[in-house]
Protein backbone atom coordinates (compact mmCIF):
# COMPACT_ATOMS: atom_id res chain seq x y z
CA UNK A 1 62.34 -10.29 47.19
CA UNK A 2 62.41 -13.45 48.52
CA UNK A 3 65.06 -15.22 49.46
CA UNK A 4 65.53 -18.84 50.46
CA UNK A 5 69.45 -20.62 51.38
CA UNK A 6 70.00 -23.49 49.75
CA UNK A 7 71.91 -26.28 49.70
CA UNK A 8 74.34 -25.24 46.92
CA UNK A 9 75.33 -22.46 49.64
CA UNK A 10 73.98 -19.79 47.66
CA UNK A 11 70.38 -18.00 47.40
CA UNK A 12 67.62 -18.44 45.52
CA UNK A 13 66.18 -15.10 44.50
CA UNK A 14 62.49 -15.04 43.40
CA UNK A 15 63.02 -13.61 39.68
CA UNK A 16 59.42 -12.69 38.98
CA UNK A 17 58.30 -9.85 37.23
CA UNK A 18 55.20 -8.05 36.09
CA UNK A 19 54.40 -7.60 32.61
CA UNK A 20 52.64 -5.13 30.16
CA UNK A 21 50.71 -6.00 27.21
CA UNK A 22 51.57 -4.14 24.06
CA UNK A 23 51.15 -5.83 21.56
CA UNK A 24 47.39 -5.49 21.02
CA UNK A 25 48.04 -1.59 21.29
CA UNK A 26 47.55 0.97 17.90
CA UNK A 27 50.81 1.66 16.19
CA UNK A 28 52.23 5.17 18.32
CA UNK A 29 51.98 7.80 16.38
CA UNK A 30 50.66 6.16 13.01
CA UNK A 31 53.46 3.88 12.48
CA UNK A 32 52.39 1.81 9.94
CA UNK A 33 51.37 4.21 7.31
CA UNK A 34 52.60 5.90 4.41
CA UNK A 35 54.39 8.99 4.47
CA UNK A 36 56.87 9.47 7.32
CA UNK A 37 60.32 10.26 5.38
CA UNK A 38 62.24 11.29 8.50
CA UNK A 39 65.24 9.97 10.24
CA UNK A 40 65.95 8.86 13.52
CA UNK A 41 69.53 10.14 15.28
CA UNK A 42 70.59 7.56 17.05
CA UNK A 43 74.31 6.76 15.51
CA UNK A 44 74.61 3.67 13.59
CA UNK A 45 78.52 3.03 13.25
CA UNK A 46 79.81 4.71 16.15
CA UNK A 47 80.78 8.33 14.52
CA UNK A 48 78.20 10.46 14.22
CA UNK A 49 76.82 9.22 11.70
CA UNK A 50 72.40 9.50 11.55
CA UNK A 51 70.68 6.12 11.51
CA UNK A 52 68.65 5.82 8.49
CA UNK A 53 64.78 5.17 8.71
CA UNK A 54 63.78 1.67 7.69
CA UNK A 55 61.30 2.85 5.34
CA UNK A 56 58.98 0.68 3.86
CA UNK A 57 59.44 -2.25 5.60
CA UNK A 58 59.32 -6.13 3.88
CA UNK A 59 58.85 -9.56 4.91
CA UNK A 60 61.28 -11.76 3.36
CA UNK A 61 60.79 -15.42 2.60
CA UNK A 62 63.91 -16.93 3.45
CA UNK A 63 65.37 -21.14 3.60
CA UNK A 64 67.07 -21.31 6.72
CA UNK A 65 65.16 -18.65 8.74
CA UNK A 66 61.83 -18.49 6.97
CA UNK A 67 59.60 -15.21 6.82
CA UNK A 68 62.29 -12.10 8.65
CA UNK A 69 61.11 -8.43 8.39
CA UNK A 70 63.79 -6.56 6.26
CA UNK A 71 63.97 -2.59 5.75
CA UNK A 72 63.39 -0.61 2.36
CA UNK A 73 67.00 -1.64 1.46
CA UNK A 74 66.61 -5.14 2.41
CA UNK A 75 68.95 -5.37 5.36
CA UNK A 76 67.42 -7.83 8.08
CA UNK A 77 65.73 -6.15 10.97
CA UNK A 78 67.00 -8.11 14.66
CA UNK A 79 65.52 -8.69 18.46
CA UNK A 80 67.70 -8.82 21.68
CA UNK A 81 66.65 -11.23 23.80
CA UNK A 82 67.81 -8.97 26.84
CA UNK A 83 65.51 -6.21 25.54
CA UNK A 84 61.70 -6.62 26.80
CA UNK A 85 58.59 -5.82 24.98
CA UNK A 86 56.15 -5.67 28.03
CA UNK A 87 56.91 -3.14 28.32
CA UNK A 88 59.42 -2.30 26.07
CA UNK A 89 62.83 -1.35 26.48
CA UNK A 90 66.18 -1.32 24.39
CA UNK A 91 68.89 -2.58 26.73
CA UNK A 92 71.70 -2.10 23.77
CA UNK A 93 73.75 1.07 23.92
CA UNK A 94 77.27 2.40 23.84
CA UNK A 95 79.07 0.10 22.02
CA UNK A 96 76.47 -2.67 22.04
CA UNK A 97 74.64 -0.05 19.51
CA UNK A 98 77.63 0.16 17.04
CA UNK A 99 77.50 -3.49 16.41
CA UNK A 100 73.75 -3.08 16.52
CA UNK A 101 72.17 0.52 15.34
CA UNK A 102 68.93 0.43 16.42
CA UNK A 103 66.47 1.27 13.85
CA UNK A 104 64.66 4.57 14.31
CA UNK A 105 60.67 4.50 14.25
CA UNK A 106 60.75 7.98 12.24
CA UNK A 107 59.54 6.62 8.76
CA UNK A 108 58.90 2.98 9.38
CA UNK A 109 55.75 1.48 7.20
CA UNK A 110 53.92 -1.82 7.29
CA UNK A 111 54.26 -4.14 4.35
CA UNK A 112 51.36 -7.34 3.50
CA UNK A 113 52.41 -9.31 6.01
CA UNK A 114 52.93 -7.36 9.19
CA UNK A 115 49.79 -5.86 11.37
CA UNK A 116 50.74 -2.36 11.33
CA UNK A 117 48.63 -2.18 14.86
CA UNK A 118 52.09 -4.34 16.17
CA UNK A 119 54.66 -1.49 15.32
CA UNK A 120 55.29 0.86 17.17
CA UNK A 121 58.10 2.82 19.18
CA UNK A 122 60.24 2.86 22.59
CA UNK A 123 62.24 5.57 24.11
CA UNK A 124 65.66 5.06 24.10
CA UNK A 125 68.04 6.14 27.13
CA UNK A 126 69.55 8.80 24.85
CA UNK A 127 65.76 10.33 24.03
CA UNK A 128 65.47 8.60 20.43
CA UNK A 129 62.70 6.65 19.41
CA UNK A 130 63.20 3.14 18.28
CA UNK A 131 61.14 1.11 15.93
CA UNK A 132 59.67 -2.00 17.63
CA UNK A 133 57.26 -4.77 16.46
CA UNK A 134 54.86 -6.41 19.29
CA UNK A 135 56.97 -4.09 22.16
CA UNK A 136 60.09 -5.76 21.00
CA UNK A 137 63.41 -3.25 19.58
CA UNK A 138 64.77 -3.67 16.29
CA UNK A 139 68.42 -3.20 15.02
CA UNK A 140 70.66 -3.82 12.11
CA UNK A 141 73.64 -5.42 12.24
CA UNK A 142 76.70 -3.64 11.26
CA UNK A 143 78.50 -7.19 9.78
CA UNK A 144 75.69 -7.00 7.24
CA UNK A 145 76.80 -5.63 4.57
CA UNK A 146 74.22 -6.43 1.59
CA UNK A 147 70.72 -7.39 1.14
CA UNK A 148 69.86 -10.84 2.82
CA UNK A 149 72.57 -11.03 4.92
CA UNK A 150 71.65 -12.87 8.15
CA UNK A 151 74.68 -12.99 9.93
CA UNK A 152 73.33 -11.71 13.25
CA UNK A 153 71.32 -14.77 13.71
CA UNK A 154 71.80 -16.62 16.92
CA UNK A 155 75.08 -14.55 17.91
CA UNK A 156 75.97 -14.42 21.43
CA UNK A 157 72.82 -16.67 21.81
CA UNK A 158 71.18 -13.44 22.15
CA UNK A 159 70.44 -12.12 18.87
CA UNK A 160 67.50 -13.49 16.29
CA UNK A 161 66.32 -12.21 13.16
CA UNK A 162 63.26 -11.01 13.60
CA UNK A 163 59.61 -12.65 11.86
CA UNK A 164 56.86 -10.75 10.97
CA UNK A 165 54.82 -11.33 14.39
CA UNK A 166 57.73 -9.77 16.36
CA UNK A 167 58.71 -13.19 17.76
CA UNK A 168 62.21 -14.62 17.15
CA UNK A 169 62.87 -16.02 13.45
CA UNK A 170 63.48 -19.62 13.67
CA UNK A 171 65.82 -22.21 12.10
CA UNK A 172 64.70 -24.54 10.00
CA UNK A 173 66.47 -27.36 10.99
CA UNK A 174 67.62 -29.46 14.08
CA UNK A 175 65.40 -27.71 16.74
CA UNK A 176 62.19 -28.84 16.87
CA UNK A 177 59.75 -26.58 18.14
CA UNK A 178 60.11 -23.08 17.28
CA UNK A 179 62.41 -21.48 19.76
CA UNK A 180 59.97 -18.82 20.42
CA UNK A 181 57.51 -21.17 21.93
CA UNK A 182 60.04 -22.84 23.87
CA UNK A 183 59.94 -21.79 28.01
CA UNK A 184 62.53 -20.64 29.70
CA UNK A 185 64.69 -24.27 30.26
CA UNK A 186 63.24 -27.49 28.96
CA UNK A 187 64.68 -30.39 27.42
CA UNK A 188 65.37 -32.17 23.95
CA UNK A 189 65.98 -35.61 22.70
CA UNK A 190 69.67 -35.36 20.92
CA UNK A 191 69.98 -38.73 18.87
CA UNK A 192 73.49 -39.10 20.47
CA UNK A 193 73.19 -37.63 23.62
CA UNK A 194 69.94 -38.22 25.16
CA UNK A 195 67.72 -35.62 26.90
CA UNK A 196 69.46 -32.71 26.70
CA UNK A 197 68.84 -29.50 28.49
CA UNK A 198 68.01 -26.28 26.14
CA UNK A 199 67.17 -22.80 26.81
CA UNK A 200 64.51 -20.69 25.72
CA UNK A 201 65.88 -19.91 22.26
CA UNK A 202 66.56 -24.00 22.02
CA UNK A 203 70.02 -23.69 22.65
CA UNK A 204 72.12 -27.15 24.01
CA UNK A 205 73.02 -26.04 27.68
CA UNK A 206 76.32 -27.01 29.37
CA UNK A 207 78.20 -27.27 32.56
CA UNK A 208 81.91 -26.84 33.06
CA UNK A 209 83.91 -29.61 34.74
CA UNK A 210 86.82 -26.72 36.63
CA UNK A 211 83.26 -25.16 38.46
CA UNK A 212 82.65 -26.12 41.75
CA UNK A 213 79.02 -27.45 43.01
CA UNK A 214 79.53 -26.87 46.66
CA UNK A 215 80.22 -24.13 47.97
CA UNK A 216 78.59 -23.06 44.58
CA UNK A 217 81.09 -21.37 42.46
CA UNK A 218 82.14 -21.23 38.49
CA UNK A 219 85.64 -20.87 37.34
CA UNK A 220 84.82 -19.16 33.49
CA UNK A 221 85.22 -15.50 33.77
CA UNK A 222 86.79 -12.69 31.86
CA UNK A 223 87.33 -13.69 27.82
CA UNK A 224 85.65 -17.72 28.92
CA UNK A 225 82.30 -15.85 28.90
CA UNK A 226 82.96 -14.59 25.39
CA UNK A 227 82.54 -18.19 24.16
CA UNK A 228 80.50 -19.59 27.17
CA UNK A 229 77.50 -17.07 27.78
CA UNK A 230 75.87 -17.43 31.21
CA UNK A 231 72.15 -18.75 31.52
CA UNK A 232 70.49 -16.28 33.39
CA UNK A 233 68.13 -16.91 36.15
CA UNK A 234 65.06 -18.57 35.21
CA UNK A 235 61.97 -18.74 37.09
CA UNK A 236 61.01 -22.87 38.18
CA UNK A 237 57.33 -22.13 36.59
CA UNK A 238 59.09 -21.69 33.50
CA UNK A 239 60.61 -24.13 33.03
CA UNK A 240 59.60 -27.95 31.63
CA UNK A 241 60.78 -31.56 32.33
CA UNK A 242 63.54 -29.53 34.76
CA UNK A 243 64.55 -31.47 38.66
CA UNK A 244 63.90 -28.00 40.10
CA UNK A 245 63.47 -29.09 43.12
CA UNK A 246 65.15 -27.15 46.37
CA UNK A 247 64.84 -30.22 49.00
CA UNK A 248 67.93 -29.54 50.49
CA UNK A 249 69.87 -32.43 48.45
CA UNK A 250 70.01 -30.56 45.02
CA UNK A 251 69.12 -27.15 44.17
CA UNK A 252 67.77 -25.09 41.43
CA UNK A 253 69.54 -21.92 42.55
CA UNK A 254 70.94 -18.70 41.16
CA UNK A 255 74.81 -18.21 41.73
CA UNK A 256 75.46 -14.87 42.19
CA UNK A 257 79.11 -14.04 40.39
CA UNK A 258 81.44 -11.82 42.29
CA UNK A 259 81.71 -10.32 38.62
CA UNK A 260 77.62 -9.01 39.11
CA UNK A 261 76.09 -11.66 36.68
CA UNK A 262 72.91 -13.55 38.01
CA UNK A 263 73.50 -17.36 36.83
CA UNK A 264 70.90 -19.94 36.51
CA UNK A 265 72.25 -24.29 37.63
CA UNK A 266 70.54 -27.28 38.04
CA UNK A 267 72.15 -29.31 40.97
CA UNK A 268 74.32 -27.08 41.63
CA UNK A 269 76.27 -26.97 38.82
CA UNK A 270 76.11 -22.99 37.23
CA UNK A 271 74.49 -23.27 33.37
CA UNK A 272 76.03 -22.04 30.07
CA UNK A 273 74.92 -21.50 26.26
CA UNK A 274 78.48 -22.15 23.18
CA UNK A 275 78.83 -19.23 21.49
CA UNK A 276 79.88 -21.90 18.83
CA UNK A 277 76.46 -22.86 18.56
CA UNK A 278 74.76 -21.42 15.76
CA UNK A 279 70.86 -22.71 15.91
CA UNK A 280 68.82 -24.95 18.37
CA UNK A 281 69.80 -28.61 17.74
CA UNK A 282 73.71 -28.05 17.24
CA UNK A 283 76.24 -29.34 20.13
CA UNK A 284 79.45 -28.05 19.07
CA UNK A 285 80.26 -27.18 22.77
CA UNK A 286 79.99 -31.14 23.49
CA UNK A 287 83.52 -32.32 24.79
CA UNK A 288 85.56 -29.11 24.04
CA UNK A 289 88.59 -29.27 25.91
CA UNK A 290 87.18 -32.50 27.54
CA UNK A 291 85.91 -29.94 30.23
CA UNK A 292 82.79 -29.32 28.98
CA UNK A 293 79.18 -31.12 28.10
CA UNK A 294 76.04 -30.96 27.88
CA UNK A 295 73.60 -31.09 30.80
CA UNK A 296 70.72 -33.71 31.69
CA UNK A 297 67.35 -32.18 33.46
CA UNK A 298 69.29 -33.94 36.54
CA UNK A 299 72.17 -31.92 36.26
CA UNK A 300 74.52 -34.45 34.82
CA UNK A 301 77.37 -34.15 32.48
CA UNK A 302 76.02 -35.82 29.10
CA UNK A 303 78.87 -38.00 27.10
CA UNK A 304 81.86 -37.59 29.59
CA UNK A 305 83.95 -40.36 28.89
CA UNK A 306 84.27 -42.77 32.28
């Protein structure tokens, strides 16, 4: 790993990684096709109880999300943006997997409207299989209770319906480009705010006033990060319109928490998503407690009164 001290007094850590393709691969194990009737066990609320299979699966033609994959029942089928699909693996388990039952791969059939050559399966940590589509790991979420129900979009900033080509389901409104084609930071033009800073799911970025630039440190832990997510580290070539520039009089750095979490800033100042924040375009975090905004490609506070 490389490893270069900058002038935020913390270390840049070279967050590459190698990828695998999937996505062109045949369905594992003829998922995709008629026939399968049998369930997965991974447990879906926490008690025992067996995960049911999605079934025939559906593509749903929704106003606010457009086209989401749905099972047999209906229910809308999710993507974790800490999972990865090359190759694939389901990060979500313990509890995370009560509020999100992954969806076993036991079962699942292609509808019109999804290439059954992108589902397939990944094996979880407990030895299940779970359904994914293009290498990414589908769930349910356990606050939907009826057919339609998309509350699991865009919580945590984390968690996006999920459309037919396996990429994230995007709002219709307010965010421009589709959030899925978005890099890893770039930047938006807010009407009000200027150019804005947004992550790869088009998300308004902040910074928080109490952190510290130099020595590098931020002052939201324990419950803050409930409401403030952390950016994580993102790679310079993926970003656009970003100063990521380590000259030695502002960095684009990684603070590494003493709590273990790897946190992306832009001159120093260590980068957060609103919880509040429901899809790309909205700035509800702007000015909360007069402590936080959001940030300019520069690393400035956006809209702080002078």
């Amino acid at each position: 790993m490389l490893v270069l001290t900058t002038a935020c007094g913390q270390e840049k850590a070279d967050t590459s990684t190698g990828s695998q393709n999937v996505g062109a691969a045949p369905a594992a194990n003829g998922y995709g096709t008629a026939g399968a009737t049998e369930t997965g066990a991974a447990a879906a609320d926490g008690q025992g109880a067996v995960a049911q299979s999605a079934g025939q699966l559906a593509v749903s033609d929704t106003a606010k999300l457009g086209e989401v994959v749905t099972d047999s029942a209906g229910m809308t089928l999710y993507r974790f943006d800490k999972d990865t699909a090359e190759p694939p693996k389901s990060t979500c388990d313990g509890d995370c997997a009560t509020a999100w039952p992954p969806v076993p791969s036991s079962g699942a059939a292609a509808p019109v409207g999804i290439d059954k050559t992108l589902l397939g399966e990944v094996t979880r940590t407990d030895g299940t299989k779970q359904l994914t589509i293009d290498g990414w790991p589908q769930y349910r979420f356990a606050k939907d209770t009826k057919a339609g129900d998309t509350k699991g979009q865009g919580v945590g900033g984390t968690w996006y319906a999920s459309a037919p080509t396996g990429k994230k389901a995007a709002a219709g409104s307010g965010g421009g480009a589709a959030a899925a084609d978005l890099p890893g930071l770039s930047t938006r033009n807010d009407p009000e705010l200027g150019e804005v800073v947004v992550d790869k799911n088009g998300m308004t970025v902040y910074r928080f006033e109490k952190d510290v630039p130099w020595p590098m440190k931020s002052n939201c832990i324990g419950a803050c990060l409930e409401k403030w997510p952390v950016v994580e580290p993102v790679d310079a070539a993926d970003t656009k319109g970003i100063d990521n520039k380590n000259d030695g009089k502002r960095g684009y750095v990684i603070n590494n928490r003493p709590d273990g979490l790897k946190q992306q800033s832009i001159d120093c100042w260590p980068l957060y998503t609103f919880a509040g924040d429901k899809k790309p375009g909205d700035t509800n975090g702007q000015g909360v407690g007069g402590t936080w905004y959001a940030i300019s490609p520069e690393g400035k506070p956006l809209g702080k009164p002078k």
